[in-house]
C-alpha atoms as a PDB file:
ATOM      1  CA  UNK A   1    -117.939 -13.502 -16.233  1.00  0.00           C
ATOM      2  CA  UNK A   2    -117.420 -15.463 -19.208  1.00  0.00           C
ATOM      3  CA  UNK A   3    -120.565 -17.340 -20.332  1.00  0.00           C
ATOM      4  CA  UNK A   4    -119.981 -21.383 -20.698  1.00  0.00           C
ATOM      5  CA  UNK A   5    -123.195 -22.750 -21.759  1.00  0.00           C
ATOM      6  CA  UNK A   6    -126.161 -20.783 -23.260  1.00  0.00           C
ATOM      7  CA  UNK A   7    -130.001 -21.636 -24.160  1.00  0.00           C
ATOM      8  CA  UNK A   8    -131.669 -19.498 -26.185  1.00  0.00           C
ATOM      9  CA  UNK A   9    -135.340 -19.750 -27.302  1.00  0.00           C
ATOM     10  CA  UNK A  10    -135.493 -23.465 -25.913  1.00  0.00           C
ATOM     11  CA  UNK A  11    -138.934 -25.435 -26.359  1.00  0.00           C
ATOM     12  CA  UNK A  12    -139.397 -28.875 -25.526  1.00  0.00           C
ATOM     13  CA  UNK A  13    -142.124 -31.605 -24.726  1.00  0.00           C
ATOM     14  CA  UNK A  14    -143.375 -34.879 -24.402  1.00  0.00           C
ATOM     15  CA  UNK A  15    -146.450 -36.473 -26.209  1.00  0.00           C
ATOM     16  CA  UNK A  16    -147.725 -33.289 -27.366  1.00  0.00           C
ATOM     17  CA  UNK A  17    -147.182 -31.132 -23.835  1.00  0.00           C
ATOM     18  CA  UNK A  18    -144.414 -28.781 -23.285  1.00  0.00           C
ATOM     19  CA  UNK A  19    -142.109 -28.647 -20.554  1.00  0.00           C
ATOM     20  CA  UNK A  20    -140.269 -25.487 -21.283  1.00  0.00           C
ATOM     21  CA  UNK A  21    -141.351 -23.058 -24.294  1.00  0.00           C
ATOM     22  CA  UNK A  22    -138.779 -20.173 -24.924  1.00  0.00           C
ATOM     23  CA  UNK A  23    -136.350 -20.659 -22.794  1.00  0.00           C
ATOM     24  CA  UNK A  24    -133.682 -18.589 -21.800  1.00  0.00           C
ATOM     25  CA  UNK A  25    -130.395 -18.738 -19.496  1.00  0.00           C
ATOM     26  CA  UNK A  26    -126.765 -18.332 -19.167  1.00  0.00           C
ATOM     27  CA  UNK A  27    -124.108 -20.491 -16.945  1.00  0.00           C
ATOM     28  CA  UNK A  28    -120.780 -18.999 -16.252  1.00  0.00           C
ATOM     29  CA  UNK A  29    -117.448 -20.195 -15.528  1.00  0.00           C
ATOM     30  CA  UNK A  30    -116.563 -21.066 -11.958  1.00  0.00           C
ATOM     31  CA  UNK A  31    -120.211 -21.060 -10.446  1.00  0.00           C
ATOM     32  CA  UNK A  32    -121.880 -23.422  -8.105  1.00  0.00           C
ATOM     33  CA  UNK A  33    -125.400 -23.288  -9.623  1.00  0.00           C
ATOM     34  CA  UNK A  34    -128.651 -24.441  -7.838  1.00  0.00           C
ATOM     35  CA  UNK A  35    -131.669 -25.789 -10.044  1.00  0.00           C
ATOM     36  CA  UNK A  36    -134.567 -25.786  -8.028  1.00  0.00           C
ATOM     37  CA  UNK A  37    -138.438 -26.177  -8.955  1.00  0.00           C
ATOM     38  CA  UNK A  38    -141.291 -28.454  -7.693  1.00  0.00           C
ATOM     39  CA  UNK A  39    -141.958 -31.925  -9.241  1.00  0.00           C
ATOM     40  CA  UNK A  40    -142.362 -32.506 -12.716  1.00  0.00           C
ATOM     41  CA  UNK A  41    -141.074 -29.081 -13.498  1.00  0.00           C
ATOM     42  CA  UNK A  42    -138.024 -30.345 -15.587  1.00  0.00           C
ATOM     43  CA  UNK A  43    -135.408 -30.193 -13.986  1.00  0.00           C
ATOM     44  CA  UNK A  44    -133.544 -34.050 -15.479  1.00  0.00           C
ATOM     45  CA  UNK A  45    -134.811 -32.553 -18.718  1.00  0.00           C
ATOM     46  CA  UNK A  46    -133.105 -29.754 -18.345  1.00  0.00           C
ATOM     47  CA  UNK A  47    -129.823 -31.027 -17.460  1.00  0.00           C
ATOM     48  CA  UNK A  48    -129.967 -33.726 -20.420  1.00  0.00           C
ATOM     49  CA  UNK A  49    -130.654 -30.678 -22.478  1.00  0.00           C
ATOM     50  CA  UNK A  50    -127.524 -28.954 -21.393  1.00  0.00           C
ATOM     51  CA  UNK A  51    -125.783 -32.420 -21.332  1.00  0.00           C
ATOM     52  CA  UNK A  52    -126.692 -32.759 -25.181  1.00  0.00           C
ATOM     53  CA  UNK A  53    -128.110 -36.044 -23.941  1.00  0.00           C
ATOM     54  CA  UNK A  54    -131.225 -35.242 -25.085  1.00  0.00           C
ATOM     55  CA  UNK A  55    -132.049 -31.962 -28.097  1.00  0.00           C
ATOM     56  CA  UNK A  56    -134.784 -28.824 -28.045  1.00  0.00           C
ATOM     57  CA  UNK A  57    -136.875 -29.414 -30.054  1.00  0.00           C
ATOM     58  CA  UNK A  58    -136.629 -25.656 -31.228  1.00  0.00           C
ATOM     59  CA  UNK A  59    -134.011 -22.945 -30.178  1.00  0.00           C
ATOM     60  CA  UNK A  60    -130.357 -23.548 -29.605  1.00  0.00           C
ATOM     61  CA  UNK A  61    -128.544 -24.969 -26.677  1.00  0.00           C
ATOM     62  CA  UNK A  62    -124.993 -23.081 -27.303  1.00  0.00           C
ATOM     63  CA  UNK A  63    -121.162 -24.823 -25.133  1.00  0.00           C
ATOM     64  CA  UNK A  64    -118.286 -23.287 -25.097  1.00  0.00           C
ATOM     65  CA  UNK A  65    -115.555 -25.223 -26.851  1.00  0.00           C
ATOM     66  CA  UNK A  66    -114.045 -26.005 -23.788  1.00  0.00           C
ATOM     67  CA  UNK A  67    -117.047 -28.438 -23.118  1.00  0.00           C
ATOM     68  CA  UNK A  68    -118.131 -29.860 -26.614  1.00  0.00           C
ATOM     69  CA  UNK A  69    -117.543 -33.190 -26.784  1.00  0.00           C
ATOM     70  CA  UNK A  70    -118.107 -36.299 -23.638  1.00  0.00           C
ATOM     71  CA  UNK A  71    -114.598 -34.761 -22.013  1.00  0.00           C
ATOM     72  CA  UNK A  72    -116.121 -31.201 -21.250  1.00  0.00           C
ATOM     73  CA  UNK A  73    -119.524 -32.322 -19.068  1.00  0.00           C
ATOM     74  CA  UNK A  74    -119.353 -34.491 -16.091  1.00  0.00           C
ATOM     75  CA  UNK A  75    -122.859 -35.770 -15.704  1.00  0.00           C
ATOM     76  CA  UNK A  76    -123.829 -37.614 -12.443  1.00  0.00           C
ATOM     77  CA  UNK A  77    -125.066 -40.918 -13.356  1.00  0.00           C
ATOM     78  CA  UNK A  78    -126.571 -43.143 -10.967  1.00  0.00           C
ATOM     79  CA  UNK A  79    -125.281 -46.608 -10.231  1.00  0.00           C
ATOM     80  CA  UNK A  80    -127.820 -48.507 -12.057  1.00  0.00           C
ATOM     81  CA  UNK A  81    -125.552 -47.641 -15.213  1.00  0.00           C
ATOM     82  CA  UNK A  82    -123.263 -50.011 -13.611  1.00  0.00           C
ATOM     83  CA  UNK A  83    -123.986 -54.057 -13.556  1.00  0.00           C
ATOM     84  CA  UNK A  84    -124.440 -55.651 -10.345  1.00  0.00           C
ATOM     85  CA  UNK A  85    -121.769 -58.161 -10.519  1.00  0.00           C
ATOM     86  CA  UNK A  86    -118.982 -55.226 -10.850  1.00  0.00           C
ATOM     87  CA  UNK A  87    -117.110 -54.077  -8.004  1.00  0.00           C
ATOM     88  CA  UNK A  88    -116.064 -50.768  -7.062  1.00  0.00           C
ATOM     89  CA  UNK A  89    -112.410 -50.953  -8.681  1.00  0.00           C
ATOM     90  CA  UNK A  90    -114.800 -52.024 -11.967  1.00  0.00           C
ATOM     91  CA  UNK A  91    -116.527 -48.814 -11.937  1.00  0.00           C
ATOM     92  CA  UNK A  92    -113.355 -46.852 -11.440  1.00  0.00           C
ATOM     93  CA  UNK A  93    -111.503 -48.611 -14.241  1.00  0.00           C
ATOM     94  CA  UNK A  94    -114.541 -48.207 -16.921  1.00  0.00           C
ATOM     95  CA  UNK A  95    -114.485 -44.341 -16.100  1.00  0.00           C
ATOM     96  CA  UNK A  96    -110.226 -44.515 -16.287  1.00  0.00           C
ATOM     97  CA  UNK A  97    -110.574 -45.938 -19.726  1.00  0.00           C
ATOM     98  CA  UNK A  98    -113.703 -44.328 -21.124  1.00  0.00           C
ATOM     99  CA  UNK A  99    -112.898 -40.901 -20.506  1.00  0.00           C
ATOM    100  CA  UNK A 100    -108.827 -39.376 -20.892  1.00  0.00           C
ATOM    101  CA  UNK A 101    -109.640 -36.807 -18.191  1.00  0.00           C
ATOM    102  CA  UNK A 102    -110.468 -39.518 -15.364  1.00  0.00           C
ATOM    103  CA  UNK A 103    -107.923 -38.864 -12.325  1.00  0.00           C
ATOM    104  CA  UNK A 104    -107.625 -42.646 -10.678  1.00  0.00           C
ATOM    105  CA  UNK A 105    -105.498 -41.337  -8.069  1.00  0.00           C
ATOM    106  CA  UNK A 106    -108.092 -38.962  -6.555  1.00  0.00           C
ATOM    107  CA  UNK A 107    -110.273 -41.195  -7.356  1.00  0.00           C
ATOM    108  CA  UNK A 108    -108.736 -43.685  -4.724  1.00  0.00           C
ATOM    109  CA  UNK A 109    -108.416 -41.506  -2.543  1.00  0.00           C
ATOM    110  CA  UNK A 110    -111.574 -40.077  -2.311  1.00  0.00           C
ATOM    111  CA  UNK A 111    -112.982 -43.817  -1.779  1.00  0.00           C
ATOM    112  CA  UNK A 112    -110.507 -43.873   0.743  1.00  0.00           C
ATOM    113  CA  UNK A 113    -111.921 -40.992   2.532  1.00  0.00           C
ATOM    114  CA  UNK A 114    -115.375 -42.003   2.254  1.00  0.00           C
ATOM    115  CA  UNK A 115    -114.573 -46.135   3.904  1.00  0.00           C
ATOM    116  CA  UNK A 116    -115.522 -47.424   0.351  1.00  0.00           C
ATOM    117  CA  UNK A 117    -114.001 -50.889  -0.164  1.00  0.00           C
ATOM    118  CA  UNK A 118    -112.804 -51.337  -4.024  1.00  0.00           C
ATOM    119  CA  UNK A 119    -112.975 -54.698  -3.780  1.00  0.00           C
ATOM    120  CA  UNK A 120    -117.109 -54.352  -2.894  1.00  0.00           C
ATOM    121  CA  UNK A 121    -119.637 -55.282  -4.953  1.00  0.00           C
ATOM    122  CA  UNK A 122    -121.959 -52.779  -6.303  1.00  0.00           C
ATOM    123  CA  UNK A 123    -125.005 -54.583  -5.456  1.00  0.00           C
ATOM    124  CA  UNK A 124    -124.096 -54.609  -2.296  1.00  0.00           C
ATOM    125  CA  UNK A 125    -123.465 -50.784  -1.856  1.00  0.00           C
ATOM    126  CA  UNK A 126    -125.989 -49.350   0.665  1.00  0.00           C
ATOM    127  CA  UNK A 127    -127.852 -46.570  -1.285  1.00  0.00           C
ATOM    128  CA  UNK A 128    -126.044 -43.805   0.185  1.00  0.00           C
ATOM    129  CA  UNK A 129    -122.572 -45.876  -0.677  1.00  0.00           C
ATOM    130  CA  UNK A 130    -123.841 -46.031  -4.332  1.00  0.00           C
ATOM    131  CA  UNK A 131    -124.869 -42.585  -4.200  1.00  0.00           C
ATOM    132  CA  UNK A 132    -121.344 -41.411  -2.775  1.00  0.00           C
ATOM    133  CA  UNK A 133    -119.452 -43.956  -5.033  1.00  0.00           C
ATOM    134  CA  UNK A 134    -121.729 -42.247  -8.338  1.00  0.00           C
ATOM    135  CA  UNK A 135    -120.204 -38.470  -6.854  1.00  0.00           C
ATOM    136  CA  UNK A 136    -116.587 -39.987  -6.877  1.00  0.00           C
ATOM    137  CA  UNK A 137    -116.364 -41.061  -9.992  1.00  0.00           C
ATOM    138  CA  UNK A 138    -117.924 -37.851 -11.273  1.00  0.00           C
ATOM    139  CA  UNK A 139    -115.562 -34.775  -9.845  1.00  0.00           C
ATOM    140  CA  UNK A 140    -112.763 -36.908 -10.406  1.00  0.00           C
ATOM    141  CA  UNK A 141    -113.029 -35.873 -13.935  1.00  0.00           C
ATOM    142  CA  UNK A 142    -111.378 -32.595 -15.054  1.00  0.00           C
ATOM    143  CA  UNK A 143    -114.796 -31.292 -16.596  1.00  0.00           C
ATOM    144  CA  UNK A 144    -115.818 -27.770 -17.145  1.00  0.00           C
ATOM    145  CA  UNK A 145    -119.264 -28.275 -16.375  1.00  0.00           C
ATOM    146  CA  UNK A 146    -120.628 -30.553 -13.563  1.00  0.00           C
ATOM    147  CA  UNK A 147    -124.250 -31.535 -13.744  1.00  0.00           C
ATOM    148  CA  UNK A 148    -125.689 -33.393 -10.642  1.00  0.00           C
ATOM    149  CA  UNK A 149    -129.282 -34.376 -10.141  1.00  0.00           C
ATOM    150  CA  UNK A 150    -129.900 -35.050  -6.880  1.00  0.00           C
ATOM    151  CA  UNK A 151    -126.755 -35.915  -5.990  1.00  0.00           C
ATOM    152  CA  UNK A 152    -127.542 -35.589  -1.778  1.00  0.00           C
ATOM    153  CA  UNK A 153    -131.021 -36.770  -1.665  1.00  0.00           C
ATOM    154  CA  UNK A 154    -130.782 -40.203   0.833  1.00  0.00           C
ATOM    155  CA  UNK A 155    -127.475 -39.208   1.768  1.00  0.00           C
ATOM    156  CA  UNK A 156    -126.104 -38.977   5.746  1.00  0.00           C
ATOM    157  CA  UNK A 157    -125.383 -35.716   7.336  1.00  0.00           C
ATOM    158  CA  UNK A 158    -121.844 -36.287   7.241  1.00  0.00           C
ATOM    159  CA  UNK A 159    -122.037 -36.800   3.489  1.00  0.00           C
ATOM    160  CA  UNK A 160    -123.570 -33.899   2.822  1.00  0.00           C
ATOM    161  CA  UNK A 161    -120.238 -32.011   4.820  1.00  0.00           C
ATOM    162  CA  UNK A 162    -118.389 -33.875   2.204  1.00  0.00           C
ATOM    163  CA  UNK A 163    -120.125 -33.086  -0.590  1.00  0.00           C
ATOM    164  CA  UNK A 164    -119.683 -29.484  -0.082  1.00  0.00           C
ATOM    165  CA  UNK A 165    -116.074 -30.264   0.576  1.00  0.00           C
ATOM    166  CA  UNK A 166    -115.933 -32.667  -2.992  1.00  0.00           C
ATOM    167  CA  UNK A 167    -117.617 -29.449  -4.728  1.00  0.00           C
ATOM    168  CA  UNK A 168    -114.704 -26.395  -3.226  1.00  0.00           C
ATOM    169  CA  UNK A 169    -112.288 -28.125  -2.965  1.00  0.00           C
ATOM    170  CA  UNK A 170    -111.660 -31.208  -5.629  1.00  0.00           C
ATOM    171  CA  UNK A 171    -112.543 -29.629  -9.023  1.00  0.00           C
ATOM    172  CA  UNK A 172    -110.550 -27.611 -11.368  1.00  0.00           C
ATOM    173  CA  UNK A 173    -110.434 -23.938 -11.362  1.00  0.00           C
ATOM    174  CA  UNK A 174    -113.445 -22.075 -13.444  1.00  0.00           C
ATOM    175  CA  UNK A 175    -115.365 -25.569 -13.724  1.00  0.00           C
ATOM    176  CA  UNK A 176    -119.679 -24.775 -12.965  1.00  0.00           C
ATOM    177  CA  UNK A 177    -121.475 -27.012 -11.345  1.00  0.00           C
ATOM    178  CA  UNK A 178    -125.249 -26.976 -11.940  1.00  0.00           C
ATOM    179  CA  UNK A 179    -127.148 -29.062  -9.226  1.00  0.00           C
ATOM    180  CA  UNK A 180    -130.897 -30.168  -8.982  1.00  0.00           C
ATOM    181  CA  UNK A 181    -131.912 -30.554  -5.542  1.00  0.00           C
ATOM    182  CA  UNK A 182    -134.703 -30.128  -2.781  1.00  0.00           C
ATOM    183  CA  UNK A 183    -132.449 -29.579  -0.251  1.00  0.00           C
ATOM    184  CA  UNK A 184    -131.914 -25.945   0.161  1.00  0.00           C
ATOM    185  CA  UNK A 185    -131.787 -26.096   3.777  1.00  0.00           C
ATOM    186  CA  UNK A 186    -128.473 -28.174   3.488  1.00  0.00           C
ATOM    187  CA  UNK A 187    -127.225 -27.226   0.359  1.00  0.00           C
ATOM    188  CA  UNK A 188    -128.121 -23.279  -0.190  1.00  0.00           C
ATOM    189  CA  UNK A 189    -125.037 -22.106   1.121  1.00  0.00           C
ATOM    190  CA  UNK A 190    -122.733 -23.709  -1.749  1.00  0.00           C
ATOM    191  CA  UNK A 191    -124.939 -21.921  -4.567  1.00  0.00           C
ATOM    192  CA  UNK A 192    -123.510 -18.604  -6.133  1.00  0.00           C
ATOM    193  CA  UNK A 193    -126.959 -18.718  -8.124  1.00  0.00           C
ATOM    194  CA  UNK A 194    -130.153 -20.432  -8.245  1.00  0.00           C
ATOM    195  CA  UNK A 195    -132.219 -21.456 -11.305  1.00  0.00           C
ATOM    196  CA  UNK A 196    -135.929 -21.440 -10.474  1.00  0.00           C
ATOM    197  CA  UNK A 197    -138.095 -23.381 -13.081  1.00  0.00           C
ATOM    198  CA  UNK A 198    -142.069 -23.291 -12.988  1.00  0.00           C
ATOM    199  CA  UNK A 199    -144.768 -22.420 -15.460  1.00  0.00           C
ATOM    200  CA  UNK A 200    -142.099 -23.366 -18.189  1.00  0.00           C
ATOM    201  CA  UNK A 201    -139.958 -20.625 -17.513  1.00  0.00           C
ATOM    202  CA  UNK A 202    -136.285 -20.129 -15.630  1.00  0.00           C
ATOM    203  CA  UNK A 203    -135.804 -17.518 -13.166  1.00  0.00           C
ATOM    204  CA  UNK A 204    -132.411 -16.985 -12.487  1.00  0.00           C
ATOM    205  CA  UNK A 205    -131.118 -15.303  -9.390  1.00  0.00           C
ATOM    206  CA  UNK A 206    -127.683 -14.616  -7.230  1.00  0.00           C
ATOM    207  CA  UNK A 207    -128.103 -15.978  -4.112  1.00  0.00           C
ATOM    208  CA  UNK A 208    -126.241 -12.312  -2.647  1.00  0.00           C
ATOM    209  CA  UNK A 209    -129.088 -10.797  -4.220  1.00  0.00           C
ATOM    210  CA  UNK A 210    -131.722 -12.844  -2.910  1.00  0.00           C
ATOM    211  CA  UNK A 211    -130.243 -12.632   0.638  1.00  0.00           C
ATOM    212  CA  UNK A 212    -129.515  -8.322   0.571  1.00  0.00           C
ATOM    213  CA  UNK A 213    -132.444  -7.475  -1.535  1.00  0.00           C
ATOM    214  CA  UNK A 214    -134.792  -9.861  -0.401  1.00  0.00           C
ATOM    215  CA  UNK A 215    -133.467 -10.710   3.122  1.00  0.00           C
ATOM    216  CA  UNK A 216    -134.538 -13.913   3.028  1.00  0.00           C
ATOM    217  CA  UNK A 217    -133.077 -17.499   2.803  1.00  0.00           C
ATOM    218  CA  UNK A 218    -132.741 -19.058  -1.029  1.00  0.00           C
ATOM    219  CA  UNK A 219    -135.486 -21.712   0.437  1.00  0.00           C
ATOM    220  CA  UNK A 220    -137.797 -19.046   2.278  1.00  0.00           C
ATOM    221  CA  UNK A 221    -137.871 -17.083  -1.004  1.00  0.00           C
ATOM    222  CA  UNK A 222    -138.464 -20.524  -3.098  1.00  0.00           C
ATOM    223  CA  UNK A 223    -141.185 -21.152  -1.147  1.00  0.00           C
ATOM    224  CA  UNK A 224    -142.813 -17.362  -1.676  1.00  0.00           C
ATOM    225  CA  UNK A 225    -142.280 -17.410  -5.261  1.00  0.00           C
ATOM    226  CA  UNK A 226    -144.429 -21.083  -5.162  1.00  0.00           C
ATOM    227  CA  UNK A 227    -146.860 -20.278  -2.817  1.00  0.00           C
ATOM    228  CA  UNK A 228    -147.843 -16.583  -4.656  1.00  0.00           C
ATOM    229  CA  UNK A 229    -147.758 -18.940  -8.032  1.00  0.00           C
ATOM    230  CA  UNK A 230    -150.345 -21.164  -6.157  1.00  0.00           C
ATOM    231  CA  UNK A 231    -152.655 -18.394  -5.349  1.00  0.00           C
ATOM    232  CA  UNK A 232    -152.204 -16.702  -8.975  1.00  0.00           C
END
């Protein structure tokens, strides 16, 4: 598999405490990548490290050259980046003209699909509207590396069907996806692999392993590995 993003020897902290000291993983092309961990654990910190939002403060965060630069990450922003007096079609048009790889068309459509009015105001979204308006305007980039915090926590049942169906079906071929979430139950079966954070550290797993070697669920052995770190 051909590596697209590589961290090597990462440390970083806050006021004087760490979050992550040494660490180390790889994200390949074309994989739907869980990030998983309690609270606290760093999971936004990690994906504004791989976002180059944010830099280690020692060790190297290594992209591919087909992702330097803001057209090679799709980040999932939240819709209080937006003012409250835009309306949807706003939001759309400030994507179409900040970044060349915005599709408007799908973009459209996909509000179509999910009964969001362009002519709405984005204060007046419901949160799950805002939440499926933010998803929208992020895979209808042509990114090759999707990074999503959160992006189904509030969000219907039915939602959650089409986020799985934005995720196989509406982004380019070989793009990765990296997604913090807590909801394994609903989301583990999209995930190729799982990233594990606690103590500092990232475990990272194949769900197929997890499931033949383990036999358990990617949320039954999350839970394990916390408990047993609990009563360490």
């Amino acid at each position: 598999m051909d590596e697209l993003l590589q961290m090597r020897g990462v440390r970083k902290g806050y006021g004087g405490a760490y979050i992550f000291q040494n660490l180390d993983l790889t994200v390949s092309k074309g994989r739907i990548v869980g990030l998983i961990g309690d609270n606290g654990t760093g999971k936004t910190t990690l994906l504004r490290l791989m976002a180059g939002l944010i830099p280690p403060d020692d060790g190297e965060v290594i992209r591919q050259e087909s992702i330097l630069g803001k057209s090679g990450i799709s980040y999932l922003a939240d819709s209080s980046w937006f003012y409250g007096w835009m309306k949807v079609r706003d939001a759309v048009s400030f994507y179409s003209n900040f970044y060349q790889d915005f599709d408007v068309n799908k973009a459209r459509l996909l509000l179509q699909e999910s009964s969001i009015e362009p002519g709405k105001k984005i204060r007046h979204l419901s949160a799950g509207e805002a939440q499926r308006l933010c998803m929208i305007l992020a895979v209808s980039r042509k990114a090759g590396l999707y990074l999503m915090d959160e992006p189904a926590s509030g969000m219907d049942p039915a939602f959650k069907k089409k986020l799985k169906h934005f995720l196989l079906s509406c982004l380019p071929e070989g793009a990765a996806v990296i997604m913090a979430t807590h909801l394994l139950k609903d989301l583990e079966t999209l995930f190729d692999d799982v990233i594990l954070l606690k103590g500092g550290e990232a475990l990272c797993l194949r769900t197929e392993e997890i499931r033949e070697k383990c036999h358990k669920s990617v949320e039954e052995y999350y839970l394990e590995v916390r408990n047993n770190a609990g009563n360490a």
